[in-house]
Structures are given as C-alpha cells and as structure tokens.
Protein backbone atom coordinates (compact mmCIF):
# COMPACT_ATOMS: atom_id res chain seq x y z
CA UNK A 1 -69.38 -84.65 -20.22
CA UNK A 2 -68.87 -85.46 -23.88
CA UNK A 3 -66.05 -84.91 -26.00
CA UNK A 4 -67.65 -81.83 -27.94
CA UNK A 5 -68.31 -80.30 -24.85
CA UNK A 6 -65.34 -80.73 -23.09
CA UNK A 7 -63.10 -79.48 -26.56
CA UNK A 8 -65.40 -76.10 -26.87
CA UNK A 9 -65.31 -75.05 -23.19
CA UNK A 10 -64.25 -71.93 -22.03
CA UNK A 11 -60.59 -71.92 -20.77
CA UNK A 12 -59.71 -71.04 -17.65
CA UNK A 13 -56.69 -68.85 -16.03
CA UNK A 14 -53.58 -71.02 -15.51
CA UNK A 15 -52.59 -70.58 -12.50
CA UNK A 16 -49.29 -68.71 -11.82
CA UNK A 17 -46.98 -70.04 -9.81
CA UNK A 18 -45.85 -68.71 -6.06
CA UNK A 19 -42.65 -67.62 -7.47
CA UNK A 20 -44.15 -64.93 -10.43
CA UNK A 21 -47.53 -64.32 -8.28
CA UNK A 22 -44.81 -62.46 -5.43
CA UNK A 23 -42.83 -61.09 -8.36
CA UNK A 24 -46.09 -59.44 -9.44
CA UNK A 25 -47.16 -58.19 -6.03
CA UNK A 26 -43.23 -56.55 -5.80
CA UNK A 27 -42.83 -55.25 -9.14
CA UNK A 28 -43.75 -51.21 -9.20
CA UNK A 29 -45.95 -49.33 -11.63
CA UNK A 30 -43.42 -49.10 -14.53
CA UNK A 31 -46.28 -46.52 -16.50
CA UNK A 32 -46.28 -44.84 -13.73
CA UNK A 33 -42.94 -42.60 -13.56
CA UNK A 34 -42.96 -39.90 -16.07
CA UNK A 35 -40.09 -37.35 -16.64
CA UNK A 36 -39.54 -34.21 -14.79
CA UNK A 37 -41.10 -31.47 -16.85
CA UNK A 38 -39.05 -29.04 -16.43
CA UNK A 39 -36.75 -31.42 -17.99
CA UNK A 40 -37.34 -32.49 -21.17
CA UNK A 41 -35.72 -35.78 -21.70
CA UNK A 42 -35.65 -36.92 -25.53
CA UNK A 43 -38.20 -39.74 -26.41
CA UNK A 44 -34.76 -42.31 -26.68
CA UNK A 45 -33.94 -41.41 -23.63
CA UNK A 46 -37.72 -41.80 -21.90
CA UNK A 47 -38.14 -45.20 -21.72
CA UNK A 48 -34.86 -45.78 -19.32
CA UNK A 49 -36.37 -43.29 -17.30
CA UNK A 50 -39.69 -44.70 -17.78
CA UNK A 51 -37.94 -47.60 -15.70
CA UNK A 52 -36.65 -45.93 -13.48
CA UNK A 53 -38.20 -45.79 -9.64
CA UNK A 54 -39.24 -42.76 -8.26
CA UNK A 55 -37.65 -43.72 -4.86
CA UNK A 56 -34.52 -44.65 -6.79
CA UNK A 57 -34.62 -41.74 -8.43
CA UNK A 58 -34.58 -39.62 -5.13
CA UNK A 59 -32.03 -41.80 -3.58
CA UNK A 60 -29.34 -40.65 -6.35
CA UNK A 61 -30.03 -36.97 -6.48
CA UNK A 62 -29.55 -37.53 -2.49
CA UNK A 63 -26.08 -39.42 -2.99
CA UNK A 64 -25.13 -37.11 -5.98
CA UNK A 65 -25.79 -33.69 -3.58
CA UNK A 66 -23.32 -35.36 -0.40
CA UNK A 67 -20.89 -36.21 -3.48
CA UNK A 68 -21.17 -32.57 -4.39
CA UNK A 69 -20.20 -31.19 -0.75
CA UNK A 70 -17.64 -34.30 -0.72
CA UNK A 71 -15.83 -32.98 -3.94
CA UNK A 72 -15.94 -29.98 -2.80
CA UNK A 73 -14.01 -30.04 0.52
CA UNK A 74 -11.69 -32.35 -0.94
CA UNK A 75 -10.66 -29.91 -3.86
CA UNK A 76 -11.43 -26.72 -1.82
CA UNK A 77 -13.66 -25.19 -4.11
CA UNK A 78 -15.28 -21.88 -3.41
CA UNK A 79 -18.84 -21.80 -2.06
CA UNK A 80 -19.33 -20.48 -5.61
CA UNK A 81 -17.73 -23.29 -7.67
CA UNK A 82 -19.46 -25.69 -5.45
CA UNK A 83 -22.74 -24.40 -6.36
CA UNK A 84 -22.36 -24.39 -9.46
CA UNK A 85 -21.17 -28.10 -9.41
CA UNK A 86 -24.50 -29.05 -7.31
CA UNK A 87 -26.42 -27.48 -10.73
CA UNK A 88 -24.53 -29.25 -12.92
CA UNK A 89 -25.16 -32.38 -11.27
CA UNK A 90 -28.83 -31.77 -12.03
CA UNK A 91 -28.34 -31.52 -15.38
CA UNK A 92 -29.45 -34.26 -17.79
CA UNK A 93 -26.55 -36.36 -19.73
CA UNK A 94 -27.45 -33.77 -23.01
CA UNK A 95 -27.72 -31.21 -20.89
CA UNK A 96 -24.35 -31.80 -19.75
CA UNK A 97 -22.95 -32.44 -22.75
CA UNK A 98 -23.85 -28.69 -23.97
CA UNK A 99 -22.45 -27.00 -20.51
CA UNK A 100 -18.96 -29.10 -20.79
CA UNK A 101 -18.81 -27.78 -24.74
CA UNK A 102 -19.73 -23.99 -23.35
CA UNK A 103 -16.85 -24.24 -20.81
CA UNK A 104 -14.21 -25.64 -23.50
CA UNK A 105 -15.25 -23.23 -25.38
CA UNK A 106 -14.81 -20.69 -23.03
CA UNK A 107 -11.16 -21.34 -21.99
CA UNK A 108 -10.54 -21.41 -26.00
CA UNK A 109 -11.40 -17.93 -26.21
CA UNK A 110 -9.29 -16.60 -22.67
CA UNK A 111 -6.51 -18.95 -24.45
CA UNK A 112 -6.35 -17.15 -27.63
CA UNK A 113 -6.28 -13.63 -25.97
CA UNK A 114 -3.11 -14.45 -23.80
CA UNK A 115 -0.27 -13.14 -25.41
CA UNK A 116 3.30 -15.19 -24.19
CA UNK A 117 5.92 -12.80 -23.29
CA UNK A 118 8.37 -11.92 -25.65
CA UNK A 119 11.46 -14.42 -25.99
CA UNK A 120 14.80 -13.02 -24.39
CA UNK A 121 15.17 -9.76 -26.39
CA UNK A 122 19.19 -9.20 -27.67
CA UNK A 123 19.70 -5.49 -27.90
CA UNK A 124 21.50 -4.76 -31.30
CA UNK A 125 24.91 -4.71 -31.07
CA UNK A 126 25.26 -1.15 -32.11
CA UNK A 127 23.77 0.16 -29.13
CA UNK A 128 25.47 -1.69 -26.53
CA UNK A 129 28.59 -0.07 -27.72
CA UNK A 130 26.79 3.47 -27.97
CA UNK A 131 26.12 2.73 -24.04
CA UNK A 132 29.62 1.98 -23.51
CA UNK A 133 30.59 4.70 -25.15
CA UNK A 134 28.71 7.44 -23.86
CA UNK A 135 28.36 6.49 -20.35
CA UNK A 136 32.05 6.87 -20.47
CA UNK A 137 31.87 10.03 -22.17
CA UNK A 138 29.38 11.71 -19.67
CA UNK A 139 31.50 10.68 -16.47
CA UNK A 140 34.54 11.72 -17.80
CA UNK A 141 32.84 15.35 -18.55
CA UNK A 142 34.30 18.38 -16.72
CA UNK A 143 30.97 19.55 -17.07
CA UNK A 144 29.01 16.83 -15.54
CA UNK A 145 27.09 18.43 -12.26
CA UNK A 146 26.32 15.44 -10.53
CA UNK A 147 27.60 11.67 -10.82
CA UNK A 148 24.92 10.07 -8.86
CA UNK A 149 22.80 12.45 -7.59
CA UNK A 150 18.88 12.32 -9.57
CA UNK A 151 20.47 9.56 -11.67
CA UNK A 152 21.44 12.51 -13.72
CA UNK A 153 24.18 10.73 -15.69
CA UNK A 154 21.84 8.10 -16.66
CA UNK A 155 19.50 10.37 -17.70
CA UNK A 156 22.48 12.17 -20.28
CA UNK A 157 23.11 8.92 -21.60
CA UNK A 158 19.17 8.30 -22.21
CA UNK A 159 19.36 11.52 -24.11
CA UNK A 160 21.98 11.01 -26.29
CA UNK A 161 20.42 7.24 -26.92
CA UNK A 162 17.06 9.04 -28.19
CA UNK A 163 18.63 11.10 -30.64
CA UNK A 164 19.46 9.15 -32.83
CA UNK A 165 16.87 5.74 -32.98
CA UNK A 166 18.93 4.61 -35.59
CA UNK A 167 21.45 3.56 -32.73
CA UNK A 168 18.90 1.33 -31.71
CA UNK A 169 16.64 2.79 -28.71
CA UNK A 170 13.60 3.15 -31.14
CA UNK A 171 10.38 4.60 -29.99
CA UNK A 172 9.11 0.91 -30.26
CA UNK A 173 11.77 -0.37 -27.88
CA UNK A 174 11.03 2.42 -25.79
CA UNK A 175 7.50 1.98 -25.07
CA UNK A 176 8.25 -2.11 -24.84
CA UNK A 177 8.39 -2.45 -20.95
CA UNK A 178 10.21 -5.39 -21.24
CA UNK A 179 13.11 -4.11 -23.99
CA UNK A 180 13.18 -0.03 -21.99
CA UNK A 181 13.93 -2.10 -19.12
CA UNK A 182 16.64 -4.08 -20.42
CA UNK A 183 17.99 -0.94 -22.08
CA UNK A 184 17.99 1.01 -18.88
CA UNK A 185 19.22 -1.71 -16.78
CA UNK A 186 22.09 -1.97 -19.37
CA UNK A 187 22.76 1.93 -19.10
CA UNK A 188 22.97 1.73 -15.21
CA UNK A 189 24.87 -1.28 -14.80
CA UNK A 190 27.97 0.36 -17.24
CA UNK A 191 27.37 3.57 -15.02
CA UNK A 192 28.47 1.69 -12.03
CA UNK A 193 30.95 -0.37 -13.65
CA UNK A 194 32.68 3.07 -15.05
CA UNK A 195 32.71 4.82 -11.89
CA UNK A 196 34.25 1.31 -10.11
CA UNK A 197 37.01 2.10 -12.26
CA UNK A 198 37.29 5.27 -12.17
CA UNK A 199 37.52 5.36 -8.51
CA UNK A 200 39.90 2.90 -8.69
CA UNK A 201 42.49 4.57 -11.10
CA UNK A 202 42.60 7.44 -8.52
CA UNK A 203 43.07 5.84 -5.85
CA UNK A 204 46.14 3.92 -7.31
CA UNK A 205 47.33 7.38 -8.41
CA UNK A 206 47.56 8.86 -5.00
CA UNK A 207 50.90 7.10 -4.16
CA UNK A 208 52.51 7.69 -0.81
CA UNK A 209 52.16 11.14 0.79
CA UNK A 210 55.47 12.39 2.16
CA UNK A 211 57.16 16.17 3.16
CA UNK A 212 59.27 17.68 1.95
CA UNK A 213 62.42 20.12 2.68
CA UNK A 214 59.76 22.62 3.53
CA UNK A 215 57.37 20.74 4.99
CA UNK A 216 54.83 20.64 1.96
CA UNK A 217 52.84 17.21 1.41
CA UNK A 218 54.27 15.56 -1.87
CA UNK A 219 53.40 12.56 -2.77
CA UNK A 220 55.89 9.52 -3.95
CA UNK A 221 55.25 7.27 -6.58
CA UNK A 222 52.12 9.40 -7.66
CA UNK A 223 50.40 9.53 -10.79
CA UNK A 224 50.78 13.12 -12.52
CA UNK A 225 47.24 14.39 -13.30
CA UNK A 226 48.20 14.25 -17.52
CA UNK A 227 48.92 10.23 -16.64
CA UNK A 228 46.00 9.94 -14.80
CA UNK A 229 43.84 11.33 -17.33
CA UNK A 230 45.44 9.20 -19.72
CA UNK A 231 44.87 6.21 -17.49
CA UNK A 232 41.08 7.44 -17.17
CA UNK A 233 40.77 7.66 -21.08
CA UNK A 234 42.33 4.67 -22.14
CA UNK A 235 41.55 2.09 -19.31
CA UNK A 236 37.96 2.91 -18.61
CA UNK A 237 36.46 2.51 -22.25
CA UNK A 238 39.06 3.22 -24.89
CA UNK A 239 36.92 3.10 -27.67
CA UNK A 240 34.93 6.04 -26.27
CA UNK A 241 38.17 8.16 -28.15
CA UNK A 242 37.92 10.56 -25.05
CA UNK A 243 40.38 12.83 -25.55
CA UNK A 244 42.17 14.62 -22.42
CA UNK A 245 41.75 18.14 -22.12
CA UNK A 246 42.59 20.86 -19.72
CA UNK A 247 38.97 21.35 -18.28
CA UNK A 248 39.38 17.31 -17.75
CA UNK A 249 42.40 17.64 -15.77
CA UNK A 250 40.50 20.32 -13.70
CA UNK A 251 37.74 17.92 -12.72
CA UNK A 252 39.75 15.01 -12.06
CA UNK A 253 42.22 16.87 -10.27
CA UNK A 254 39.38 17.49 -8.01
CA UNK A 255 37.57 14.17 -7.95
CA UNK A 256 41.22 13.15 -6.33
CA UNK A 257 41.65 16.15 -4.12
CA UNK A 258 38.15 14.30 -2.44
CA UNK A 259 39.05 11.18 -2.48
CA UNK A 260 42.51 11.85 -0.89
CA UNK A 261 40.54 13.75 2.27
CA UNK A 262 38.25 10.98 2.41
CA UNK A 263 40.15 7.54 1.65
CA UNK A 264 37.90 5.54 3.43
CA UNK A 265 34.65 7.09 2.69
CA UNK A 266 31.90 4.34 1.84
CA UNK A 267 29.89 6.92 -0.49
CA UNK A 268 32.60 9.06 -2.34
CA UNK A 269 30.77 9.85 -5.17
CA UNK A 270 27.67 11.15 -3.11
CA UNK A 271 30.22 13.02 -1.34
CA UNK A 272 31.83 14.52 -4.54
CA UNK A 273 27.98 15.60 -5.81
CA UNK A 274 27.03 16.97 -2.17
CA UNK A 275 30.43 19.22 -3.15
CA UNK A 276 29.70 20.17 -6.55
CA UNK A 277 26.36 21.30 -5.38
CA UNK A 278 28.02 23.20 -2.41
CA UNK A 279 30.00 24.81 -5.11
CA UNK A 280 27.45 26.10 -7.33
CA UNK A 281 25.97 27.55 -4.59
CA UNK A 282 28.98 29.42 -3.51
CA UNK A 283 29.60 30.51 -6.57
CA UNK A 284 26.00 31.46 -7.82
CA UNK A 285 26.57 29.16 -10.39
CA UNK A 286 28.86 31.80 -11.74
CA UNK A 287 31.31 29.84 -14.73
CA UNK A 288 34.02 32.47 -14.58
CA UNK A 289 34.45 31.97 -10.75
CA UNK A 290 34.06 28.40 -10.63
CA UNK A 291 36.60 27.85 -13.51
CA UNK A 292 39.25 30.11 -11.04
CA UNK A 293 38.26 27.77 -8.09
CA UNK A 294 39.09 24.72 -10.24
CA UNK A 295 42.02 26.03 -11.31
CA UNK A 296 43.21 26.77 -7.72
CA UNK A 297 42.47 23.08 -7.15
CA UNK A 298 44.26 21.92 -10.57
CA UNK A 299 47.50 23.98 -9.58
CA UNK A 300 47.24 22.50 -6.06
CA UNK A 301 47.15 18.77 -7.95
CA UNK A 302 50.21 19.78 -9.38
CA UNK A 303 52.22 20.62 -6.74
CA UNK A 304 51.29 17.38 -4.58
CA UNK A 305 51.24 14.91 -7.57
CA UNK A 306 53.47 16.18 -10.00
CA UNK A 307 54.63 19.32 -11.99
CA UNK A 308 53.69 18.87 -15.68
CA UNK A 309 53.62 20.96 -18.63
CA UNK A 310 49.53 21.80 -19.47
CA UNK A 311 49.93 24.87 -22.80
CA UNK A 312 49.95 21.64 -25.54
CA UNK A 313 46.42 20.42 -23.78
CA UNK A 314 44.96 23.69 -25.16
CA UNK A 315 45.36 22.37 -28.47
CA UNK A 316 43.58 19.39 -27.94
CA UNK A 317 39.99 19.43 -29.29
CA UNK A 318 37.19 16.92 -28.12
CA UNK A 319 36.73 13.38 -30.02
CA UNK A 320 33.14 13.22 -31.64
CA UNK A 321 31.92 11.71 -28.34
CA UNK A 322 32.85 14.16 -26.22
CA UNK A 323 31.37 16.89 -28.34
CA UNK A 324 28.35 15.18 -28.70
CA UNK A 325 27.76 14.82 -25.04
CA UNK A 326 29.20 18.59 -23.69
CA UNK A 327 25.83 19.58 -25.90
CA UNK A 328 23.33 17.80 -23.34
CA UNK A 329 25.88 18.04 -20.22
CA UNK A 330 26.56 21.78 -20.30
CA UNK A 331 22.99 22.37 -19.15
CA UNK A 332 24.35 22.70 -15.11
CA UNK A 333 27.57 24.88 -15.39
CA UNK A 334 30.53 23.81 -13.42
CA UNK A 335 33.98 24.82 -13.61
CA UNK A 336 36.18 23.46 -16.29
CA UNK A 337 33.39 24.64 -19.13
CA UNK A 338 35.63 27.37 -20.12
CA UNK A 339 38.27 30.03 -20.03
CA UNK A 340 42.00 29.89 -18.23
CA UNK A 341 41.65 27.55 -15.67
CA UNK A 342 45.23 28.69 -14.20
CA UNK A 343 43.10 31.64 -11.93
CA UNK A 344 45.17 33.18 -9.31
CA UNK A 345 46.04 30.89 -6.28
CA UNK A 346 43.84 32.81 -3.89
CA UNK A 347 41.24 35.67 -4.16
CA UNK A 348 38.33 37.54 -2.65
CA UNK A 349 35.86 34.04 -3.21
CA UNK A 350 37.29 32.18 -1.10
C-alpha cells in the first residue's frame, strides 16, 4: 500500500479498553430520569436529579418513611404530627424551605398574642390601711348580725372599699382577677387576724370564776367590760379610732357571756352567729326587745366581771369609722342599735 493511500484512509474505532468497555455496560441511562411532575424542581436543581437513579431514588424515600415512624416513636408524636412529618419529608429542599418559614411564622403570630401576667401587683398603701381599718370597725359593731356566717363581714368591708375608689379598690382593680383577688384575700386574711385577737382579749378577761358570800359566780382578776372594750379598741387596730360605746359594751358583754359557757369550743364564732340568728328569731327581729335582752345580758356582765359606772358612755359619739360603717351594718337589726340598754332584768320574752 503506498504512502498516499495509507495517510488518506478511513480511521477506524480505537478500541476501548476492558476496564471503560464494563464501565459502559454498568453505567445507567443518565437522560433517562426526569423529575416527578407533580414536582416541579427548578432547572438548577434538574440536572442533580437528572443524575440521580431511579432505584436510588426509591431506596431514600423508603429509608426517609422508616426514619419518619423512627422519629416518631422516639419523640412520641401524635399519629397526627407524624403524618404530617411523613409529608414534609416529601417535600423538595424549596419546598421545605417555604413550610419551615410558614411555621416560624406561625409561632410569631401565637407569640405576639400571649400576654405575660402582670408583675406582682402592690396594693396602694392607702387601702391596706382602709382594710385595717374597717375590718376592725365592722367586728367591733354592736350591730354586726353575723361574724362568719355568709362571709357577711367581708362583704361590709367590700362595701365600704367601693365607695369611695379613691381609697384604691377602683373599678379597674376590681374587674383585674389577679389585683380583686389580692384585694379580697387581703380583706379576709385581716378578718381572721381581728377575730384571733379578739377572741383572745376575752378570754384573758374572764379571770378566775369564784362564789361568793351568797353563792353568786364572781369572777377574780377579771377584766370589767369598760376595760375590755378598751382593750378591744386599742389592741386590735388602734388606728381604726373605735370609740367605746354603750351598745359596744352590750355586744361584747355577750360575745363573753358565750365564750365563758363554751371555753373550749373549736368554732366559737359559728357558735356566737348560730345565737344571734336564734335571737332574731325569738325576737322577730324586733330592736326594742332585743336591745332589753342585751341589756339583761350587759347587767349580768356586770355583776360577774365587775360593777362599773356606764351614764358617761352615753356621751360618747362614734369616731368617723364607726359611723361610716353602722350605715352599711345596720341593715340586720340586733340589739345594741338603740335605746336604754339597762331593760328590766327579766320580763314576759323570756
């Protein structure tokens, strides 16, 4: 064969060698794979797919779906929530991107509608002492018809807080849950606290019964019901100014004639409102017979605890407090409201 012909042959094939001719006979249909199209994958994103084998493909969605229920156990996620992780994991990355951003977004708005509780609320100084003050006032009234009973003290005290807001118990405090309960709390905690001492200061007045040369019960080393009422004034909340009058000594003459039948009585003061009511009844409610009956009971006092002189106590007139609250309190009549309380010792009520 001559040169010329050998130089303007046609070429042949090279060859390939055994190595790429079983890489060829391996290697998949790259053009093959197209995206899903119900997922539209953007064109920079098509050509990794593009390489991506179909059986591969498959094998991960498989993987990803016993991930799913994997996660799912381990975190204890509702069927719900694990659903809707299984969907998610279907997603495409952009797709994902844009359901992440939703969520945040989400929890941004439930954020901004959450309102944190108010901080510890201090309740003006002015009305803590209007509390001390008239929950003093009201158990000290002779005209108070039940202690404990229907939590009618507390209720006089909420009264006398509401009319005047300027004390502090505004309507906006009051329809606060949080501050109405702190107020309320406030008014029954001094409630107790007043009758604790109360009950106290009559019990140390009592002394030491004894007879005498004609076999009466005196007692020694007693408190006189003016003292007493002093003591009750002055040592349960001075500043409330109560001022001792002869209706007072009435009442308290009988909140001791109670406790001095009952000494060891675990619920005196229901026991002094189941008598008050018993009273009322007997009487019909009637002021002009209970204020006798009290006045038995107040001349009774006497005699056991201590004679005293009583006209100069008609002279005494209520502090502002006291006035203030006989306005709300007088709504139940009970003896003491009125009128001689020095009734004869016995008569056709009894």
């Amino acid at each position: 064969m001559s040169l010329d012909e050998l130089l303007n042959r046609p070429s042949s094939p090279i060859p390939a060698s055994s190595d790429e001719a079983e890489l060829q006979s391996t290697s998949p249909n790259w053009t093959s794979v197209t995206p899903l199209a119900s997922d539209p994958i953007p064109a920079s994103d098509q050509l990794a797919v593009s390489r991506t084998p179909a059986n591969s493909r498959k094998r991960i969605a498989e993987d990803l779906k016993q991930y799913v229920e994997f996660i799912g156990r381990q975190k204890r996620l509702h069927r719900e929530s694990v659903n809707e992780l299984a969907a998610f994991s279907e997603l495409s990355e952009h797709q994902r991107h844009v359901w992440l951003a939703a969520n945040v977004i989400s929890i941004r708005e439930v954020v901004t509608k959450l309102h944190a509780p108010d901080a510890v609320w201090d309740m003006p100084k002015t009305l803590k002492r209007k509390i001390d003050i008239y929950s003093t006032a009201v158990l000290l009234s002779p005209t108070l018809s039940q202690y404990v009973k229907e939590d009618k003290a507390h209720s006089h005290v909420v009264e006398l807080l509401e009319r005047h807001p300027v004390w502090g118990y505004t309507p906006e405090v009051k329809d606060n849950p949080m501050r109405n309960s702190i107020v309320l709390s406030a008014i029954a905690t001094k409630l107790i606290e007043r009758r604790c001492t109360m009950k106290k200061l009559i019990a140390e007045s009592l002394g030491e019964v004894v007879a005498d040369d004609s076999g009466a019960d005196k007692c020694a080393n007693a408190h006189d019901i003016i003292t007493l009422c002093t003591d009750l004034c002055t040592k349960v909340y001075k500043s409330a100014k109560v001022v001792v009058t002869l209706p007072m000594c009435a009442r308290v003459a009988f909140l001791r004639c109670v406790l001095a039948e009952n000494t060891n009585i675990s619920d005196y003061w229901g026991e002094v409102d189941k008598l008050l009511v018993a009273l009322r009844n007997k009487y019909s409610n009637d002021a002009a017979k209970l204020s006798k009956r009290f006045g038995r009971i107040l001349t009774a006092d006497r005699k056991i605890y201590g004679d005293v002189e009583m006209d100069d106590l008609l002279k005494n007139a209520r502090g502002p407090a006291q006035e203030e609250t006989e306005s709300i309190v007088t709504g139940g009549v009970i003896a003491g409201a009125g009128g001689t309380l020095e009734g004869p010792e016995h008569d056709d009520e009894e």
